[in-house]
N, C-alpha and C. Protein backbone atom coordinates (compact mmCIF):
# COMPACT_ATOMS: atom_id res chain seq x y z
N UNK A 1 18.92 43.91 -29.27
CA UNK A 1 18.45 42.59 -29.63
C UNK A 1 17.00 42.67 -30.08
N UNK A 2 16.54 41.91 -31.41
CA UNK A 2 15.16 41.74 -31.28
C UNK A 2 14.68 40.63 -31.01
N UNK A 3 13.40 40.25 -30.49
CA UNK A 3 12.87 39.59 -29.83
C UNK A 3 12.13 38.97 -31.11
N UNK A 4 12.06 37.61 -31.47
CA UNK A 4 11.56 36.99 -32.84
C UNK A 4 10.23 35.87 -32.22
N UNK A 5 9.22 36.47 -33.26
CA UNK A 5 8.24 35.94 -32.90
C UNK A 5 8.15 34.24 -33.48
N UNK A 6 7.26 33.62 -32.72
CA UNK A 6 7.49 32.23 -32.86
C UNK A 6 6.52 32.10 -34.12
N UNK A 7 6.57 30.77 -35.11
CA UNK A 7 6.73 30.76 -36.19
C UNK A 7 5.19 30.66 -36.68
N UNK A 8 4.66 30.05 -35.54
CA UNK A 8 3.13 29.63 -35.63
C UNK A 8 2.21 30.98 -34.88
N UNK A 9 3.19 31.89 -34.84
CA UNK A 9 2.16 33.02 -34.37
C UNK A 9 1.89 34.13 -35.67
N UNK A 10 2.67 33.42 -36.89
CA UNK A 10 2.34 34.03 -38.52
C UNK A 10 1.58 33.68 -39.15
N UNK A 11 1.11 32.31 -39.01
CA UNK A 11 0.33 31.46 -40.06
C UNK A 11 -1.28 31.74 -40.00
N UNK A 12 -1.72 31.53 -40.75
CA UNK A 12 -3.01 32.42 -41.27
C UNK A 12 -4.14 31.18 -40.78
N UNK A 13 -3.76 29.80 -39.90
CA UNK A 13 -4.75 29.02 -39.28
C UNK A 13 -4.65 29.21 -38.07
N UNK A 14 -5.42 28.52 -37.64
CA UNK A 14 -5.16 28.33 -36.20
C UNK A 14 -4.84 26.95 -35.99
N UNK A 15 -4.56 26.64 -34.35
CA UNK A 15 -3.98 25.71 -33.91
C UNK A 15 -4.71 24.11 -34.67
N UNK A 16 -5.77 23.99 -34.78
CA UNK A 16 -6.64 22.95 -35.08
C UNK A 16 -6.77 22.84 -36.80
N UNK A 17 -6.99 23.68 -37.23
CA UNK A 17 -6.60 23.71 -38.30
C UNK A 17 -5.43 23.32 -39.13
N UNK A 18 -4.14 23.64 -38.40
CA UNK A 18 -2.74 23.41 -39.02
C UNK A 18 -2.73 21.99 -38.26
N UNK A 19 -3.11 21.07 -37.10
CA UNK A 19 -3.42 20.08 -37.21
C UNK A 19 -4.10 19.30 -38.33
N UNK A 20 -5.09 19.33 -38.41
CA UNK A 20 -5.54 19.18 -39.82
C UNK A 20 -5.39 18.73 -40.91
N UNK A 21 -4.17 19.87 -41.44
CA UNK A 21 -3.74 19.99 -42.40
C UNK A 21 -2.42 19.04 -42.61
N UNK A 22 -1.58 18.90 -41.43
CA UNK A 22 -0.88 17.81 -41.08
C UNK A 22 -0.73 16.88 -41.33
N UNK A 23 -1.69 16.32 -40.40
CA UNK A 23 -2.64 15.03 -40.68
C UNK A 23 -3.14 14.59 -42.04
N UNK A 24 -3.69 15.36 -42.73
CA UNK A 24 -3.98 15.09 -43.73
C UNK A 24 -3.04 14.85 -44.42
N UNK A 25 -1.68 15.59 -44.47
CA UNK A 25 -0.47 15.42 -45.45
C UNK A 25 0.68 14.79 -45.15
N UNK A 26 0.21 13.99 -43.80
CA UNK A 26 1.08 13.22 -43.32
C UNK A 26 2.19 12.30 -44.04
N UNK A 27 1.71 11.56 -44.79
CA UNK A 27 1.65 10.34 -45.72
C UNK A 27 1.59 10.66 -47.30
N UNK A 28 1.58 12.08 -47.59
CA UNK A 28 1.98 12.46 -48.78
C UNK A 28 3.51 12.34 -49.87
N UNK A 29 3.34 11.93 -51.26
CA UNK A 29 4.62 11.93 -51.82
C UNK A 29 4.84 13.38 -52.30
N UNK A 30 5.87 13.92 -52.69
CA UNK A 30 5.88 15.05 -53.09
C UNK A 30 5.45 15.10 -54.23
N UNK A 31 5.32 14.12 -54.58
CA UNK A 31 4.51 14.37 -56.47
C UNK A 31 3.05 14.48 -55.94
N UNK A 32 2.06 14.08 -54.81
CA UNK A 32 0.78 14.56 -54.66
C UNK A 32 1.12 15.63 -53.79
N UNK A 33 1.80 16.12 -53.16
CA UNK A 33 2.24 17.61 -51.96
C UNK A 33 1.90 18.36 -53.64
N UNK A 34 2.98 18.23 -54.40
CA UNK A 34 2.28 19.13 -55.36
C UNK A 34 0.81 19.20 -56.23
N UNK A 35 0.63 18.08 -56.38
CA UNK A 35 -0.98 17.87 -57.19
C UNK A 35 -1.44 18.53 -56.01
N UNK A 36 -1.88 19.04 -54.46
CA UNK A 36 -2.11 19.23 -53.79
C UNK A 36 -2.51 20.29 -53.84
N UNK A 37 -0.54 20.79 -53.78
CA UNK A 37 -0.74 22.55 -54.11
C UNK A 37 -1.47 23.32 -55.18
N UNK A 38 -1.24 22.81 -55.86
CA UNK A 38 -2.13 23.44 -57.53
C UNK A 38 -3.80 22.89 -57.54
N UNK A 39 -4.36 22.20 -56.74
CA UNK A 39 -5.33 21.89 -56.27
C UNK A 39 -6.07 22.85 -55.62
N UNK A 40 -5.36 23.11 -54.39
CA UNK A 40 -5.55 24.51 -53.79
C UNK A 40 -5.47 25.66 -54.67
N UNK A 41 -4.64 25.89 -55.44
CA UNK A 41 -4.76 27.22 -56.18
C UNK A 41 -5.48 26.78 -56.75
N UNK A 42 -6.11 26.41 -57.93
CA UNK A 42 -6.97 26.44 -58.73
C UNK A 42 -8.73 26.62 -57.78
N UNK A 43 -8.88 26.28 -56.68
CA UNK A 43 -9.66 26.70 -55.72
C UNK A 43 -9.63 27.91 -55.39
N UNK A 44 -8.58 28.04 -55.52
CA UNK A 44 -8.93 29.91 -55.08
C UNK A 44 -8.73 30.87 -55.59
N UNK A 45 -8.43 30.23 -56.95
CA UNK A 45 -8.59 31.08 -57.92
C UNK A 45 -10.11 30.92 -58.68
N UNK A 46 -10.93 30.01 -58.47
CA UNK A 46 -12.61 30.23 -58.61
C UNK A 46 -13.33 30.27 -57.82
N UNK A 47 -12.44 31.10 -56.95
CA UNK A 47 -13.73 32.37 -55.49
C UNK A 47 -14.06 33.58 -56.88
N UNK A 48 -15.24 33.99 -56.20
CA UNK A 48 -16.15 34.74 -56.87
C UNK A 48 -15.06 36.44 -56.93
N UNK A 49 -14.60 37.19 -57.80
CA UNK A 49 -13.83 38.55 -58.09
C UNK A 49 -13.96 39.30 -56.38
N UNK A 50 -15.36 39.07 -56.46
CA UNK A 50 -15.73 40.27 -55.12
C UNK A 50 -14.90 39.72 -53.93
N UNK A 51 -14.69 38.44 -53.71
CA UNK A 51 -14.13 37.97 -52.15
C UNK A 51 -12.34 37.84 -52.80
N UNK A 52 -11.76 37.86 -53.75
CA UNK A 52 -10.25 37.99 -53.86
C UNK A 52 -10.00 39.37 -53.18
N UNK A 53 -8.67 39.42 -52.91
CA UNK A 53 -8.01 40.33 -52.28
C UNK A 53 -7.51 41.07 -53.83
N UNK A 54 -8.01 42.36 -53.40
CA UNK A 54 -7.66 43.22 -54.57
C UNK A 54 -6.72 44.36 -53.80
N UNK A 55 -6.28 44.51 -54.62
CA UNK A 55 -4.48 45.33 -54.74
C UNK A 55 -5.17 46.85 -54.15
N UNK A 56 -4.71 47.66 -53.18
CA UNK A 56 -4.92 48.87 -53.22
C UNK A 56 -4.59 49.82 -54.40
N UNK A 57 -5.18 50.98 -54.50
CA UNK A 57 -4.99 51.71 -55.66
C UNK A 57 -3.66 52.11 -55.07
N UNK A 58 -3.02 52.44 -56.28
CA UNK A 58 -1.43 53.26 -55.89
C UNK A 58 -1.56 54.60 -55.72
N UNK A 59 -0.88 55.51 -54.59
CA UNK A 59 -1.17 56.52 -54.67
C UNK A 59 -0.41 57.57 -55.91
N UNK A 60 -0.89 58.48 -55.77
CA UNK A 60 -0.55 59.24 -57.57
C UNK A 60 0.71 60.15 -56.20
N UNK A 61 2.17 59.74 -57.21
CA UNK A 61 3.16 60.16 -57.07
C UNK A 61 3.22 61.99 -57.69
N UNK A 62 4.03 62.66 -56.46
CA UNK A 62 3.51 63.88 -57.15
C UNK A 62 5.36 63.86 -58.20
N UNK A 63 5.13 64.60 -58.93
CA UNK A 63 6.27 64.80 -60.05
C UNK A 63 7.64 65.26 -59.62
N UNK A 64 8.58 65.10 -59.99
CA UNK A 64 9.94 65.76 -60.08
C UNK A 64 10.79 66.08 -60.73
N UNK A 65 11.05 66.96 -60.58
CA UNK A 65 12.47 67.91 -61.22
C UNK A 65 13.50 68.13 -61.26
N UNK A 66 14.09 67.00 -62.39
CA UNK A 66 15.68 66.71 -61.84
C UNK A 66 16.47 68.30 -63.01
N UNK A 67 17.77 68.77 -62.19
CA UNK A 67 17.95 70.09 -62.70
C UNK A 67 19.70 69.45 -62.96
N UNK A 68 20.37 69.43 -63.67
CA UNK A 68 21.96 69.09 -64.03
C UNK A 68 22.35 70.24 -64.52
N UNK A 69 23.64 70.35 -64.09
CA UNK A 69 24.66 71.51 -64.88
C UNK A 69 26.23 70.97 -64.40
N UNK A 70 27.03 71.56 -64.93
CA UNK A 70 28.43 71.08 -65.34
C UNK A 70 29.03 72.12 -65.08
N UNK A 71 30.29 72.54 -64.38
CA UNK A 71 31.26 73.55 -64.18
C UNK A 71 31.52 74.34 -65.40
N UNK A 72 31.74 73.55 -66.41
CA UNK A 72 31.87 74.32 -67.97
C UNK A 72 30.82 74.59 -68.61
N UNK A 73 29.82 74.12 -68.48
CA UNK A 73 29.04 74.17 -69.34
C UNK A 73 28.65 73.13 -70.54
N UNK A 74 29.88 72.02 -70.85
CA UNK A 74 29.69 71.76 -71.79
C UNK A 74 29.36 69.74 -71.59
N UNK A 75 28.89 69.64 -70.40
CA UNK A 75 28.65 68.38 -69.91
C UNK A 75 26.95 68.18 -70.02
């Protein structure tokens, strides 16, 4: 069996915060839930390059050598 963590022990606020945020969206229509959302993104998408989360470099895959042959020969 695994043991599943509770749902608010993922979220990237804390307790007062996701209050908050609640509250604030209590009384929202989904046509402003979305003006909302894209509100927020466009906010964080004009944080300064240096404070975004940048992608780790990928590590350099070393090469391989695929080798085929056929019982006859002629595959």
């Amino acid at each position: 069996m695994t043991t599943q963590v509770p749902p608010s022990a993922l979220l990237p606020l804390n307790p007062e915060q996701l209050a908050r945020l609640q509250a604030a969206t209590t009384d929202l229509t989904p046509t402003q839930l979305a003006w909302v959302s894209g509100y927020f993104w466009g906010v964080l998408n004009q944080q300064p390059a240096a404070l975004a989360a940048t992608p780790a470099p990928a590590a350099e895959m070393p090469g391989i050598t695929i080798i085929s042959a056929s019982q006859t020969g002629n595959a």
